[in-house]
N, C-alpha and C. Protein backbone atom coordinates (compact mmCIF):
# COMPACT_ATOMS: atom_id res chain seq x y z
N UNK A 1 43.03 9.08 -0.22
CA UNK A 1 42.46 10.41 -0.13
C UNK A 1 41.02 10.30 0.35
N UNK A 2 40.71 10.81 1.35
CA UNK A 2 39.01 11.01 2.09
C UNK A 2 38.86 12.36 1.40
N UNK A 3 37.24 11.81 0.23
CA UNK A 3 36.26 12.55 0.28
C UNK A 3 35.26 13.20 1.14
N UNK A 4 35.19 14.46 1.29
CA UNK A 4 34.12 14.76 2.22
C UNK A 4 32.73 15.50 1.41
N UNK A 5 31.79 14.36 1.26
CA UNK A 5 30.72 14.95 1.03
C UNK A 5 30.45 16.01 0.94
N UNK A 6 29.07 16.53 0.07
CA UNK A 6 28.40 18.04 0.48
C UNK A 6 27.48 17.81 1.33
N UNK A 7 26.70 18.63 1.57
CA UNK A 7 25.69 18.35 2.65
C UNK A 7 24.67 19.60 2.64
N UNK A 8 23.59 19.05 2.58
CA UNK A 8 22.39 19.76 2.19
C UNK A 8 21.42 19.54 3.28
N UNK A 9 20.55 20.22 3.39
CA UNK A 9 18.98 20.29 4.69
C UNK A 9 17.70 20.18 3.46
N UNK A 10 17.41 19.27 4.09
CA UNK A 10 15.98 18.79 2.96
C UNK A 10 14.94 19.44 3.88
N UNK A 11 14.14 20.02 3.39
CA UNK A 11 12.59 20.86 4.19
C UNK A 11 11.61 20.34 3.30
N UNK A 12 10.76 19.78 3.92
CA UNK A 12 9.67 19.59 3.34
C UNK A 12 8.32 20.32 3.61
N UNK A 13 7.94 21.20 2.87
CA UNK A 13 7.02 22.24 3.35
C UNK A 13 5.31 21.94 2.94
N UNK A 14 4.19 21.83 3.72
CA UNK A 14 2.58 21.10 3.33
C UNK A 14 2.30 22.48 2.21
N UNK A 15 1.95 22.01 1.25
CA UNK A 15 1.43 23.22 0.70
C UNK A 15 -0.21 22.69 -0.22
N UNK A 16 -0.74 22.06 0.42
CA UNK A 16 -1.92 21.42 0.12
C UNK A 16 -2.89 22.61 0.04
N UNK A 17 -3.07 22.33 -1.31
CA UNK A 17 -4.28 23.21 -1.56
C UNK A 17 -4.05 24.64 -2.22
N UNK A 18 -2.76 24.48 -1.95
CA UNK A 18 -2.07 25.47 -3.38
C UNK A 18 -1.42 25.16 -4.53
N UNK A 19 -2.18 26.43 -5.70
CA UNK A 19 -2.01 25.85 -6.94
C UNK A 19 -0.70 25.99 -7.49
N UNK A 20 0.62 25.71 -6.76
CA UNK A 20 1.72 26.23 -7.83
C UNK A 20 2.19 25.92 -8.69
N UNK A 21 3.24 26.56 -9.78
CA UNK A 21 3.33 26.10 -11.30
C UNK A 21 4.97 25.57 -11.41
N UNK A 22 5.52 25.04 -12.42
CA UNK A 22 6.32 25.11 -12.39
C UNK A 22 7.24 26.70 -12.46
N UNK A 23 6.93 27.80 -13.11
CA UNK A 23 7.26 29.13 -12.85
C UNK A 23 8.00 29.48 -11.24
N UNK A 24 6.62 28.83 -10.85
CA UNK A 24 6.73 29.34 -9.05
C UNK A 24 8.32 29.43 -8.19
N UNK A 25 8.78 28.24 -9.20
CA UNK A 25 10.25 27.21 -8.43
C UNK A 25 10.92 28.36 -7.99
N UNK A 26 11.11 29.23 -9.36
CA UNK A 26 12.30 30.10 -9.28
C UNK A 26 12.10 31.16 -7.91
N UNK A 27 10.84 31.66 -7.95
CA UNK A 27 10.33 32.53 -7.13
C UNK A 27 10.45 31.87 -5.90
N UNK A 28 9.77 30.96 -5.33
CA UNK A 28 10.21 30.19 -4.09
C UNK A 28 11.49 30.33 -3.50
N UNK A 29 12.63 29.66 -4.73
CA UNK A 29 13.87 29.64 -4.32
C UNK A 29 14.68 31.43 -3.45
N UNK A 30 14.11 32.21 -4.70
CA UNK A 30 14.56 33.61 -4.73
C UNK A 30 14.08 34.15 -3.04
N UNK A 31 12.66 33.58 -2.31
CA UNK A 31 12.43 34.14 -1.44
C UNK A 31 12.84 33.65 0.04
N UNK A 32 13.14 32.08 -0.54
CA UNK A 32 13.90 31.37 0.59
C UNK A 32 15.17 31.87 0.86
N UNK A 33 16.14 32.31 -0.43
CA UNK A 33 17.25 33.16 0.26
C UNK A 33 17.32 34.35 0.58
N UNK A 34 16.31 34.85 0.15
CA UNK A 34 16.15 36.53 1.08
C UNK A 34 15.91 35.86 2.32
N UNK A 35 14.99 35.52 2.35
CA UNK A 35 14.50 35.32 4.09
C UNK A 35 16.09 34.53 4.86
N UNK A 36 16.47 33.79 4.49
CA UNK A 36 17.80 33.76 4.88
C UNK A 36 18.62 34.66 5.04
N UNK A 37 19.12 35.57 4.26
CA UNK A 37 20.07 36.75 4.42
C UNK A 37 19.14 37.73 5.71
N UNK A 38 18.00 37.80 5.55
CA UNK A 38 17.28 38.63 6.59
C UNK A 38 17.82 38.30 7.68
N UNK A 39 17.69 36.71 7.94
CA UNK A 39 17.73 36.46 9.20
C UNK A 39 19.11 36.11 9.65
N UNK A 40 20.07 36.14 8.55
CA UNK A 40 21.28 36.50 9.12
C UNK A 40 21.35 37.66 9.54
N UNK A 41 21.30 38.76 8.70
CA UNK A 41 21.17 39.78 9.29
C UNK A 41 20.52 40.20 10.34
N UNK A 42 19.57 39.93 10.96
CA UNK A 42 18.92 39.74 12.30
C UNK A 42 19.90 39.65 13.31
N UNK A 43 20.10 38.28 13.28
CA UNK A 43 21.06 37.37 14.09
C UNK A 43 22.31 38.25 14.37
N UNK A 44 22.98 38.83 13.39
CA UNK A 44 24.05 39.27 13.26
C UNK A 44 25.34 38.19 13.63
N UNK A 45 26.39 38.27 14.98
CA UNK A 45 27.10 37.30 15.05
C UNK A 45 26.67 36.25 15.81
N UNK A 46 25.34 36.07 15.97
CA UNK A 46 24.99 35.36 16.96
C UNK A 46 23.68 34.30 15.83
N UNK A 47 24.20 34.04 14.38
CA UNK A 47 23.81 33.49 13.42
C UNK A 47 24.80 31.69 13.54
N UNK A 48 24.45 31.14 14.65
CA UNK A 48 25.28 30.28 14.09
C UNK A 48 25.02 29.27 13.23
N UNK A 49 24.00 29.53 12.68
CA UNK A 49 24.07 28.64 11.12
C UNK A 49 24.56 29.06 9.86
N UNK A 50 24.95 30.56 9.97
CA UNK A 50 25.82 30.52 8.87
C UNK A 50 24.98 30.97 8.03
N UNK A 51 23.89 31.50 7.94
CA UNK A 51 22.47 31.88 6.96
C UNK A 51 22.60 32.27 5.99
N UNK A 52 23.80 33.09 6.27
CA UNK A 52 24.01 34.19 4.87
C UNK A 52 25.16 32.90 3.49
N UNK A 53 25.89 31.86 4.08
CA UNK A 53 26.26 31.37 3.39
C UNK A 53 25.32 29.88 2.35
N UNK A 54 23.86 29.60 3.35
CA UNK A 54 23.02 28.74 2.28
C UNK A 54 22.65 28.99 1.18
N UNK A 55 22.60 28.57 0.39
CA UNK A 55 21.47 28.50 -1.15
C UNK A 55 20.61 27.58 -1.18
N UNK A 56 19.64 27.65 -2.27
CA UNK A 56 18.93 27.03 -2.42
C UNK A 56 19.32 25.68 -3.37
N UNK A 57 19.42 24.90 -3.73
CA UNK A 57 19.87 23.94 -4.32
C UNK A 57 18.87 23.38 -5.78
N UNK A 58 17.63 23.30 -4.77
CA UNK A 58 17.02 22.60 -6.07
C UNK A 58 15.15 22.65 -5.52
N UNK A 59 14.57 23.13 -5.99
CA UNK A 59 13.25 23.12 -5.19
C UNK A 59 12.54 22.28 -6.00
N UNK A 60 11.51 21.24 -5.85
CA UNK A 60 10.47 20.30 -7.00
C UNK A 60 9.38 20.25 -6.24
N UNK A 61 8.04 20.32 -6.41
CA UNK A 61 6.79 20.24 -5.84
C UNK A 61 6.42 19.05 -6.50
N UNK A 62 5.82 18.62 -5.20
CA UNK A 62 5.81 16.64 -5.31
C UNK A 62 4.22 16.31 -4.49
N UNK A 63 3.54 15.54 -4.91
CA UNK A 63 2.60 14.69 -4.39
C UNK A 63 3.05 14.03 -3.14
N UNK A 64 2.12 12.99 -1.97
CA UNK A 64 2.27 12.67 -0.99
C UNK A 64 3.14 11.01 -1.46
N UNK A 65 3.10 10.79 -2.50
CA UNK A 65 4.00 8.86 -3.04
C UNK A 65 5.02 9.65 -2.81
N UNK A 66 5.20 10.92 -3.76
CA UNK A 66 6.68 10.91 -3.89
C UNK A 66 7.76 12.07 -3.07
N UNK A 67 6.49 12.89 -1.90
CA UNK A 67 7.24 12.65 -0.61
C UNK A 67 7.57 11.53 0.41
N UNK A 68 6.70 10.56 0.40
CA UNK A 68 6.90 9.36 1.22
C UNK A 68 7.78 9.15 0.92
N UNK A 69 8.27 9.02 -0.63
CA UNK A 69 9.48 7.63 -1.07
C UNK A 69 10.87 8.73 -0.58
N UNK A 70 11.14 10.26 -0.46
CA UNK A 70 11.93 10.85 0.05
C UNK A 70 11.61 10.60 1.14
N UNK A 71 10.74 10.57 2.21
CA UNK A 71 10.60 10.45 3.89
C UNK A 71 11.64 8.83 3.71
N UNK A 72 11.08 8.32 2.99
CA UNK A 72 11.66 6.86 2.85
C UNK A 72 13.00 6.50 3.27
N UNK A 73 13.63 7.30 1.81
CA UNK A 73 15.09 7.07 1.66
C UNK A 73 15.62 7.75 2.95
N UNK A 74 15.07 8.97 3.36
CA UNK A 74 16.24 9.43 4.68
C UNK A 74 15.45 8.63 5.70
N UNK A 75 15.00 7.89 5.27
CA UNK A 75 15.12 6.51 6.91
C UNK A 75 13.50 7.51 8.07
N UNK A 76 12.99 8.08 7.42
CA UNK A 76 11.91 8.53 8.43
C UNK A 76 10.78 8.41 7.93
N UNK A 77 10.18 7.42 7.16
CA UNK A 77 9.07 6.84 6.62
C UNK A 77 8.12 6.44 7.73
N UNK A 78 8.66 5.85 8.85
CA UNK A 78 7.81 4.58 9.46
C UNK A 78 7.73 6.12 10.66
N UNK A 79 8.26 7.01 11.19
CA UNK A 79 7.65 8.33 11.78
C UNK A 79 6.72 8.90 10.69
N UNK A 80 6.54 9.07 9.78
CA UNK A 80 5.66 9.42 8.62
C UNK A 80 4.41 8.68 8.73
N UNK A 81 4.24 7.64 8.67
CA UNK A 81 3.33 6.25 8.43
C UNK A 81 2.52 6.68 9.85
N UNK A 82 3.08 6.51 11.00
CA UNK A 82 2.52 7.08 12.48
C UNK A 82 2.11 8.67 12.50
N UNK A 83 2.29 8.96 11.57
CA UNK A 83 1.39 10.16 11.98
C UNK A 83 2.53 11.18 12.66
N UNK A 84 3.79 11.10 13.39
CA UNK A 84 4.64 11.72 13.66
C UNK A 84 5.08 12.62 13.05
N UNK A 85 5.53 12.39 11.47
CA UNK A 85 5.91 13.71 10.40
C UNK A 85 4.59 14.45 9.97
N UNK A 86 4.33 15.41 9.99
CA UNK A 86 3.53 16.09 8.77
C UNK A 86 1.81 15.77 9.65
């Protein structure tokens, strides 16, 4: 029997220099899927990502170690390191 994975889009967003709390998470999450449904709705059938079917999964506000060590693991550290990411 083949398992087929889930599959998720990791965004990593600069938010340097803002103070957010843990509180914030929920709110973040809540506005990332409006703005999604918006822009399905925008799009209308010409949405081909499917907008209206994402969620949010899991949001954590992280320092620059422990975005690196995520740039890391998905293999785009050494574009990171050059100045290429971010």
């Amino acid at each position: 029997m083949v398992s087929v994975m889930r599959r998720f889009a990791v965004i990593i967003l600069d938010m340097d220099g803002i103070k957010a709390h843990e509180e914030d998470k929920a709110q973040l999450a809540r506005l990332i899927e409006e703005s999604l449904q918006w822009w399905h709705g925008y799009l209308g059938h010409n949405d081909r990502l499917e907008l209206d079917k994402w969620r949010v999964y899991y949001v954590e506000f992280g320092d620059e170690l422990t975005i690196a060590r995520v740039l890391n693991a998905l293999g785009r550290y050494r574009e990171y390191i050059k100045g290429d990411i971010g």
